[in-house]
N, C-alpha and C. Protein backbone atom coordinates (compact mmCIF):
# COMPACT_ATOMS: atom_id res chain seq x y z
N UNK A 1 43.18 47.51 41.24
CA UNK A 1 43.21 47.61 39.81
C UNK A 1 42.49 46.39 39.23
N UNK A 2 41.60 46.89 38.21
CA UNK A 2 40.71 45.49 37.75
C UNK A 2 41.26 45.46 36.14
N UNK A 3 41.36 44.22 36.30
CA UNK A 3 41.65 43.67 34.71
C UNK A 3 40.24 43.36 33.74
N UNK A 4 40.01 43.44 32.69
CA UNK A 4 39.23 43.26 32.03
C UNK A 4 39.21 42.35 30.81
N UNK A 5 38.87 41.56 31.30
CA UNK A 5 39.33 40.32 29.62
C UNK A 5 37.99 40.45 28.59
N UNK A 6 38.32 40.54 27.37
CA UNK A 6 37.02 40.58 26.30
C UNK A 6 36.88 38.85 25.72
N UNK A 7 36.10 38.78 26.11
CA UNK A 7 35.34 37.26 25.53
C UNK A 7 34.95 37.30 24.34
N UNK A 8 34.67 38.72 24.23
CA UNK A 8 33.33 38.71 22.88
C UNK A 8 34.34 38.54 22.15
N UNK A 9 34.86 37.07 21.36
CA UNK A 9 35.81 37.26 20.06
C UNK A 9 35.07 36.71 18.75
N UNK A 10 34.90 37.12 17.45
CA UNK A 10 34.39 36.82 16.78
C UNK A 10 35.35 35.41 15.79
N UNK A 11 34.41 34.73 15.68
CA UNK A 11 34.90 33.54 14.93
C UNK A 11 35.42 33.80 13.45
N UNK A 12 36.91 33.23 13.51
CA UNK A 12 36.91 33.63 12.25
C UNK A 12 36.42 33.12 11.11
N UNK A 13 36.74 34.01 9.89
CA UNK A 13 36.27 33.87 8.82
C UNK A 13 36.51 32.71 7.92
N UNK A 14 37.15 31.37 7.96
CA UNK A 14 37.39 30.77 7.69
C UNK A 14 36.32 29.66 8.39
N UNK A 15 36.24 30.01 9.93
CA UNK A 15 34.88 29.23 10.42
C UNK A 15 33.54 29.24 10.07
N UNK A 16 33.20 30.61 9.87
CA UNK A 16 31.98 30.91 9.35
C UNK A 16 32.13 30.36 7.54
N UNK A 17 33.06 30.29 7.19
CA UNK A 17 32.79 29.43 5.36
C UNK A 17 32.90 28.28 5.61
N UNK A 18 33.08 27.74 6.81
CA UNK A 18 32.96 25.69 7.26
C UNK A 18 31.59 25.93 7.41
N UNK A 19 31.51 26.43 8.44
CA UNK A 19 30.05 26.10 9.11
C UNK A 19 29.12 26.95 7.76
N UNK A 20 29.16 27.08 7.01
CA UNK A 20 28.05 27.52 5.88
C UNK A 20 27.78 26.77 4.73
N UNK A 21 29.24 25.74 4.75
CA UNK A 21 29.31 24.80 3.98
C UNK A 21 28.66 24.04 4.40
N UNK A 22 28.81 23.27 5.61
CA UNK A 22 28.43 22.11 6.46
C UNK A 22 27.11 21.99 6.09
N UNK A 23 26.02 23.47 6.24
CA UNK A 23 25.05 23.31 6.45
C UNK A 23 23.98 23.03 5.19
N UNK A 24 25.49 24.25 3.88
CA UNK A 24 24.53 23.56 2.41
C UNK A 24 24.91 21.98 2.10
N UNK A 25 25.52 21.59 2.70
CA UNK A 25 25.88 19.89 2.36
C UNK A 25 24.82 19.27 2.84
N UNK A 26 24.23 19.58 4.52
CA UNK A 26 23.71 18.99 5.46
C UNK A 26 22.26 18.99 4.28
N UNK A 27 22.12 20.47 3.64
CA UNK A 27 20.45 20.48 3.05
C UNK A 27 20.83 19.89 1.56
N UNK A 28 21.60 19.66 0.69
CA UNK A 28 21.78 18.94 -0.42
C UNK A 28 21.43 17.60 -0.13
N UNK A 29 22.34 16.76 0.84
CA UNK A 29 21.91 15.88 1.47
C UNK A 29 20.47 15.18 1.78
N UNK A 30 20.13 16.39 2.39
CA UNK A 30 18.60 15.77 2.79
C UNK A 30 17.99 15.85 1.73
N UNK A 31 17.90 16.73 0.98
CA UNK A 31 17.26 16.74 -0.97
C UNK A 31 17.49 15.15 -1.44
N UNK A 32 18.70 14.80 -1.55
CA UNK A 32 19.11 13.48 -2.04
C UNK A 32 18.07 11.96 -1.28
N UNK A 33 18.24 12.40 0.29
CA UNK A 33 17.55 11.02 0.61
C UNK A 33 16.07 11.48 0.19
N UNK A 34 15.25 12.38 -0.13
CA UNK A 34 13.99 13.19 -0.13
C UNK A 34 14.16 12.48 -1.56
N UNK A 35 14.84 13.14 -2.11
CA UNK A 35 14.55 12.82 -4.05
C UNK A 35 14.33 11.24 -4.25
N UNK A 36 14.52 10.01 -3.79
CA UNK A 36 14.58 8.91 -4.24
C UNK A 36 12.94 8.55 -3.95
N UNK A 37 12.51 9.06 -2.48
CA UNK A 37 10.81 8.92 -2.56
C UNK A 37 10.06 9.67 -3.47
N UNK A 38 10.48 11.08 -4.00
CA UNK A 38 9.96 12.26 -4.61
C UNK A 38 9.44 11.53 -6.47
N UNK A 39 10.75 10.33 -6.71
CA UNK A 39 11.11 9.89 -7.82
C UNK A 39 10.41 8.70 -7.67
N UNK A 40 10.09 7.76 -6.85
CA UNK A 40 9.46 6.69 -7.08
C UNK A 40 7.96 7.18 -7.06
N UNK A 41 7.68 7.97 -6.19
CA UNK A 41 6.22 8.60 -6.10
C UNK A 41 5.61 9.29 -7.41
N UNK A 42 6.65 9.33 -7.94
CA UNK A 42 5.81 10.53 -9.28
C UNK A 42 5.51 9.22 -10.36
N UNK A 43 6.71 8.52 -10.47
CA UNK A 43 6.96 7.15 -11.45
C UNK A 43 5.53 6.28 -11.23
N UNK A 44 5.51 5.75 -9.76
CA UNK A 44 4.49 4.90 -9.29
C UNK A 44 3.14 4.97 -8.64
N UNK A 45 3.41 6.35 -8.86
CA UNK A 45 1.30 7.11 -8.23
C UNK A 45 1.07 7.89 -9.02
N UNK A 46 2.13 9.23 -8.93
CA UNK A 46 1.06 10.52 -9.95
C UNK A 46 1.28 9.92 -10.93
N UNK A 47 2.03 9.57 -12.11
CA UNK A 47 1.97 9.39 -13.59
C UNK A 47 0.95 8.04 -13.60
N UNK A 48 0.60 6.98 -13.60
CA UNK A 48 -0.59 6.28 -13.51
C UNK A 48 -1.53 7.01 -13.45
N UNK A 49 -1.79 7.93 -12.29
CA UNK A 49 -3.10 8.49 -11.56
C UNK A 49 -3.23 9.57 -12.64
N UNK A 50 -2.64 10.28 -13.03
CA UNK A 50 -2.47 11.47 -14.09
C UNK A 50 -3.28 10.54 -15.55
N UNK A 51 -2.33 9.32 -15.90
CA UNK A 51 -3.35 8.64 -16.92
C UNK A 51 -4.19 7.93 -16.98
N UNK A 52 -4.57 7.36 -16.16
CA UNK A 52 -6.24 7.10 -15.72
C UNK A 52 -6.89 8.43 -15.98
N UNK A 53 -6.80 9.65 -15.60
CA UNK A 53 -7.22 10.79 -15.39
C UNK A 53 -7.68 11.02 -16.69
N UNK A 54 -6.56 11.06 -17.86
CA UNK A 54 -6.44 11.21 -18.91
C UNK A 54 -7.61 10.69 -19.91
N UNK A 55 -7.38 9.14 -19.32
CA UNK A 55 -7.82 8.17 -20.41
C UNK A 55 -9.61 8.08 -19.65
N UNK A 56 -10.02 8.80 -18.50
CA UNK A 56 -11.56 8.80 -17.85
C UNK A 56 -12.03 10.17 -19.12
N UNK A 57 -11.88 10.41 -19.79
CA UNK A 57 -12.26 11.73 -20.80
C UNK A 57 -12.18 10.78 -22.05
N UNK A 58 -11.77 9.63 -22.25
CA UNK A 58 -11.66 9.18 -23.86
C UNK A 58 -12.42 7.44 -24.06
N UNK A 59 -12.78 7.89 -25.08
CA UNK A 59 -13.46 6.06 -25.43
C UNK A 59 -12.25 5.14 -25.56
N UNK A 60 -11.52 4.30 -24.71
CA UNK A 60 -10.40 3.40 -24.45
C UNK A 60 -11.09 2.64 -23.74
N UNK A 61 -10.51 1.53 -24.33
CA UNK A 61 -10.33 -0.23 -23.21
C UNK A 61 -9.04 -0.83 -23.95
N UNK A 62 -8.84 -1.51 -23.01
CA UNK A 62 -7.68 -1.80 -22.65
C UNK A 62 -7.25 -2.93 -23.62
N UNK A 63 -8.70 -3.96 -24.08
CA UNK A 63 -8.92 -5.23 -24.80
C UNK A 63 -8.63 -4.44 -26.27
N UNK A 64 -8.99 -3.68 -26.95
CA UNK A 64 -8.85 -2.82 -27.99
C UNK A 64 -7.51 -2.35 -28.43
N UNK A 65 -7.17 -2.57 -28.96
CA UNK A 65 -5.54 -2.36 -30.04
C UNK A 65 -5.58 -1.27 -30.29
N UNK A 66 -6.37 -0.17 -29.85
CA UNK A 66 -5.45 1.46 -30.12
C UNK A 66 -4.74 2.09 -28.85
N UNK A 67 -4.04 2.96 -29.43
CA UNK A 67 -3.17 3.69 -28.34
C UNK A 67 -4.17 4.55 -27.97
N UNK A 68 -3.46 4.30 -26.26
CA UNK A 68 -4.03 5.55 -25.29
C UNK A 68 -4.52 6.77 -26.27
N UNK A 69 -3.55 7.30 -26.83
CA UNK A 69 -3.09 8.38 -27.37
C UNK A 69 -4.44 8.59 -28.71
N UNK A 70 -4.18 7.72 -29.38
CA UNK A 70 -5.50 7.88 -30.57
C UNK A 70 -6.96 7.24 -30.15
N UNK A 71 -7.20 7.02 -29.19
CA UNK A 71 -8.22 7.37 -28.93
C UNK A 71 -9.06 8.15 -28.83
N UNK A 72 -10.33 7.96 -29.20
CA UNK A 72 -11.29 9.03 -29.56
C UNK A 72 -11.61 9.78 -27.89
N UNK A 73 -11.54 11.18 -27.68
CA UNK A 73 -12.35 12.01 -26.53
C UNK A 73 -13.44 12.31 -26.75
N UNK A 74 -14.00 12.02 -25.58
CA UNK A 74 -15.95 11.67 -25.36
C UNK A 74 -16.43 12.87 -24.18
N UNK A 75 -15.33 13.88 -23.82
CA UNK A 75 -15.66 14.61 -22.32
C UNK A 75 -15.95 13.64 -21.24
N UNK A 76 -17.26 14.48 -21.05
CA UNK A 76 -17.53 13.98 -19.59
C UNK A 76 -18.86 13.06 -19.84
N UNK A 77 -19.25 12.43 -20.85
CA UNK A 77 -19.90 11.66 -21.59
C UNK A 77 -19.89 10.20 -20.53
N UNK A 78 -18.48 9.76 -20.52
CA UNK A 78 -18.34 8.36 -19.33
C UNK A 78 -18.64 8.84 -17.79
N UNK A 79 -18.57 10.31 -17.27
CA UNK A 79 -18.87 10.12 -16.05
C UNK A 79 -20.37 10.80 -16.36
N UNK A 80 -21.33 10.76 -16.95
CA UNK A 80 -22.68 10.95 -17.32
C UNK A 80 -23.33 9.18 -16.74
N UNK A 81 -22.44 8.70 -17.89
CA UNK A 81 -22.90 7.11 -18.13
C UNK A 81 -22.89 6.53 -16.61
N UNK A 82 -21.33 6.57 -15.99
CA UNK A 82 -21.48 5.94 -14.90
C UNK A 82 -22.38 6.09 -13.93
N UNK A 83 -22.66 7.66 -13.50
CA UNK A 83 -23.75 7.70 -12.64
C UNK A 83 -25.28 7.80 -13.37
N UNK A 84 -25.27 7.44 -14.06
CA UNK A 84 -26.96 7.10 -14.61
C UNK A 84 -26.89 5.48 -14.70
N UNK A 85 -25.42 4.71 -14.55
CA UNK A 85 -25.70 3.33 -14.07
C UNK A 85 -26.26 2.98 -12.76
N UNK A 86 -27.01 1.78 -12.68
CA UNK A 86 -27.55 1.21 -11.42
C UNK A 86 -26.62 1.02 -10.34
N UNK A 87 -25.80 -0.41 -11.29
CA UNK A 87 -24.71 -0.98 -10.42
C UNK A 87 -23.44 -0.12 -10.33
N UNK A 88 -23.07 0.94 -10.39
CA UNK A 88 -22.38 1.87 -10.24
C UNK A 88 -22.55 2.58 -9.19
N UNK A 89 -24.30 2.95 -9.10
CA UNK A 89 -24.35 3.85 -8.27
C UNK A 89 -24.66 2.88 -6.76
N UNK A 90 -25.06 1.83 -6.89
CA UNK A 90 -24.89 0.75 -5.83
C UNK A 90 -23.93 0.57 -5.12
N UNK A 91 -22.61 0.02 -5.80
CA UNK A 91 -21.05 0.44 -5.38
C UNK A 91 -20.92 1.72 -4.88
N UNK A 92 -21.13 2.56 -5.50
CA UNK A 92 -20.96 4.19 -4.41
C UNK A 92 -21.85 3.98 -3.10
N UNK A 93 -22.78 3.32 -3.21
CA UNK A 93 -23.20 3.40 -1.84
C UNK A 93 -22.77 2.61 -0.81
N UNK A 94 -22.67 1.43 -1.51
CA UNK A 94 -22.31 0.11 -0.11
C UNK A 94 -20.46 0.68 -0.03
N UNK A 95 -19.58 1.48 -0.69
CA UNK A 95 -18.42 2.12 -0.35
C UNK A 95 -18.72 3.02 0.64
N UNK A 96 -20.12 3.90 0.48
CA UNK A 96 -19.89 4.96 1.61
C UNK A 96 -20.31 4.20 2.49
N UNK A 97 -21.30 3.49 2.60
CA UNK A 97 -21.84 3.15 4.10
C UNK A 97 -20.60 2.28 4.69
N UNK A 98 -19.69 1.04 4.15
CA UNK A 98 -18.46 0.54 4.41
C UNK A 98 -17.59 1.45 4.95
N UNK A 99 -17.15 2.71 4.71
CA UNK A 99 -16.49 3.50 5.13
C UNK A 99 -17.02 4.41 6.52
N UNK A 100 -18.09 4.56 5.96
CA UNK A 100 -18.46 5.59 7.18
C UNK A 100 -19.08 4.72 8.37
N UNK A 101 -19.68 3.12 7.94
CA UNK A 101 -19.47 2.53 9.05
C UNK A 101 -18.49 1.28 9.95
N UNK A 102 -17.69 0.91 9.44
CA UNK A 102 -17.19 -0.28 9.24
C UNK A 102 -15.65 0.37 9.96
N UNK A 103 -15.44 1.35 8.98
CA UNK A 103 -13.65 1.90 9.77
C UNK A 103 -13.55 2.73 10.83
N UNK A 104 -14.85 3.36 11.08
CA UNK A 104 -14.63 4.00 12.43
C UNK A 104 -14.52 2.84 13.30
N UNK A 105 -15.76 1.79 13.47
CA UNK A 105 -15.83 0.80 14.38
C UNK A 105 -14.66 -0.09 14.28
N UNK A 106 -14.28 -0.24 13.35
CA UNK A 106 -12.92 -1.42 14.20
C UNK A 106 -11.85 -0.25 14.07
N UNK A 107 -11.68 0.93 14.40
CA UNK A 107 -10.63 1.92 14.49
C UNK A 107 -10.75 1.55 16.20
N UNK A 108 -12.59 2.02 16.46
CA UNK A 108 -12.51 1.91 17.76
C UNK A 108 -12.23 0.95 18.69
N UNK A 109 -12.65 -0.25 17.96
CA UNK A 109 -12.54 -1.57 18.69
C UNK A 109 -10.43 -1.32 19.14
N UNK A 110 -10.00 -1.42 17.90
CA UNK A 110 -8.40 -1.41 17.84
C UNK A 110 -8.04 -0.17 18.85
N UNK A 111 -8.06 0.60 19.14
CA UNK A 111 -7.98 1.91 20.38
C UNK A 111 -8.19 1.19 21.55
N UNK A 112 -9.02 0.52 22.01
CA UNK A 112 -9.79 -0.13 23.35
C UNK A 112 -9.16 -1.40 23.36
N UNK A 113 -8.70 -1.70 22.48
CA UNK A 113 -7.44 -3.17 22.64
C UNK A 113 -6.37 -2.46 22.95
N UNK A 114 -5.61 -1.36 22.39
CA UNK A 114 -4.31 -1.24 22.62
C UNK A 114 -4.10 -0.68 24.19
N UNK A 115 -5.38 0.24 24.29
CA UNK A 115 -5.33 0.94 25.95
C UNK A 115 -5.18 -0.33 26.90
N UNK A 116 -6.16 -1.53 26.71
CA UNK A 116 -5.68 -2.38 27.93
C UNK A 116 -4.85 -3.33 27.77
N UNK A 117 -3.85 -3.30 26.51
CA UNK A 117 -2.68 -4.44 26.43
C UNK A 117 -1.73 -3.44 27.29
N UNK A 118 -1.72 -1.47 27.17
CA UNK A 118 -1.16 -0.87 28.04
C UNK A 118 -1.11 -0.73 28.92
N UNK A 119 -2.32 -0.88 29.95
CA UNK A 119 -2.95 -1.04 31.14
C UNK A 119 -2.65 -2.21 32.49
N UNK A 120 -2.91 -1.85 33.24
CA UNK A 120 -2.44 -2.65 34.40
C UNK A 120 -3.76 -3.58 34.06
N UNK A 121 -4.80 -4.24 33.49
CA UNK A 121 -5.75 -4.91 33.75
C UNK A 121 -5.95 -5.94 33.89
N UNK A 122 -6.37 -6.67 34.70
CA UNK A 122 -6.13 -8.35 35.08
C UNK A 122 -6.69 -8.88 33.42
N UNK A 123 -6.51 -9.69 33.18
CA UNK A 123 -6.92 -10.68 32.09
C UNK A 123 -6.32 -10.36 30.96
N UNK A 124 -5.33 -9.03 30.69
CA UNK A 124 -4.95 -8.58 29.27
C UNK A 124 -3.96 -9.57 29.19
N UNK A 125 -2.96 -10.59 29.84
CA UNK A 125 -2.56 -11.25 29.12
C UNK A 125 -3.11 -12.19 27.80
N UNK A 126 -4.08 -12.28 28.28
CA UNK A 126 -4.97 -13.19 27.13
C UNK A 126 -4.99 -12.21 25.71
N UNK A 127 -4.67 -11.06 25.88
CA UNK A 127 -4.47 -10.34 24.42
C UNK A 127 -3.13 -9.98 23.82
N UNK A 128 -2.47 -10.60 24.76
CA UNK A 128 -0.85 -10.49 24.40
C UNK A 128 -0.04 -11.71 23.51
């Protein structure tokens, strides 16, 4: 005669409203530590970056006593000006060539230091 025991027991219903809780706490939670970067980031990058944005469309300086706000809009009048400047368009260049040559090469140099401070290689103490 064989006995048959059933395992399959379902958890009760009181477990399944813990464990559903647990898990909207667990994601409220993570919202909360998320929101304090979400809040300094908007405060201290986009809203600046948004009014620069703003104020690249309007005749403003900064030395000048009117508000952002009543300042006269010029379009795209200042980014006409800038690139029909010399020394403007000079800076755009010695930026790209700086970038496109300057950070790959010490990216690479810095890669080929870290492999042999990792490395079994005689002399890397001298980089330690």
């Amino acid at each position: 005669m064989s006995l048959e025991v059933k395992t399959n027991v379902a958890p009760s219903k009181t477990k399944v409203m813990t464990m559903k809780r647990l898990k909207r706490r667990e994601k409220i939670e993570g919202w909360l530590f998320v929101l304090t970067f979400v809040i300094s980031a908007a405060v201290f990058f986009i809203g600046p970056l948004l009014v620069a944005f703003m104020l690249s469309f309007k005749e403003y300086s900064y030395l000048d006593m009117v508000s952002m706000f009543e300042a006269p809009w010029v379009g795209l009048s200042n980014y006409i000006n800038a690139f029909q400047d010399s020394t403007f368009l000079r800076a755009l260049l010695n930026t790209s060539l700086y970038s496109l040559g300057v950070v790959p090469i010490q990216l690479f140099i810095a890669l080929v230091l870290a492999l042999i401070v990792d490395s079994n290689i005689k002399g890397k103490t001298f980089l330690e």
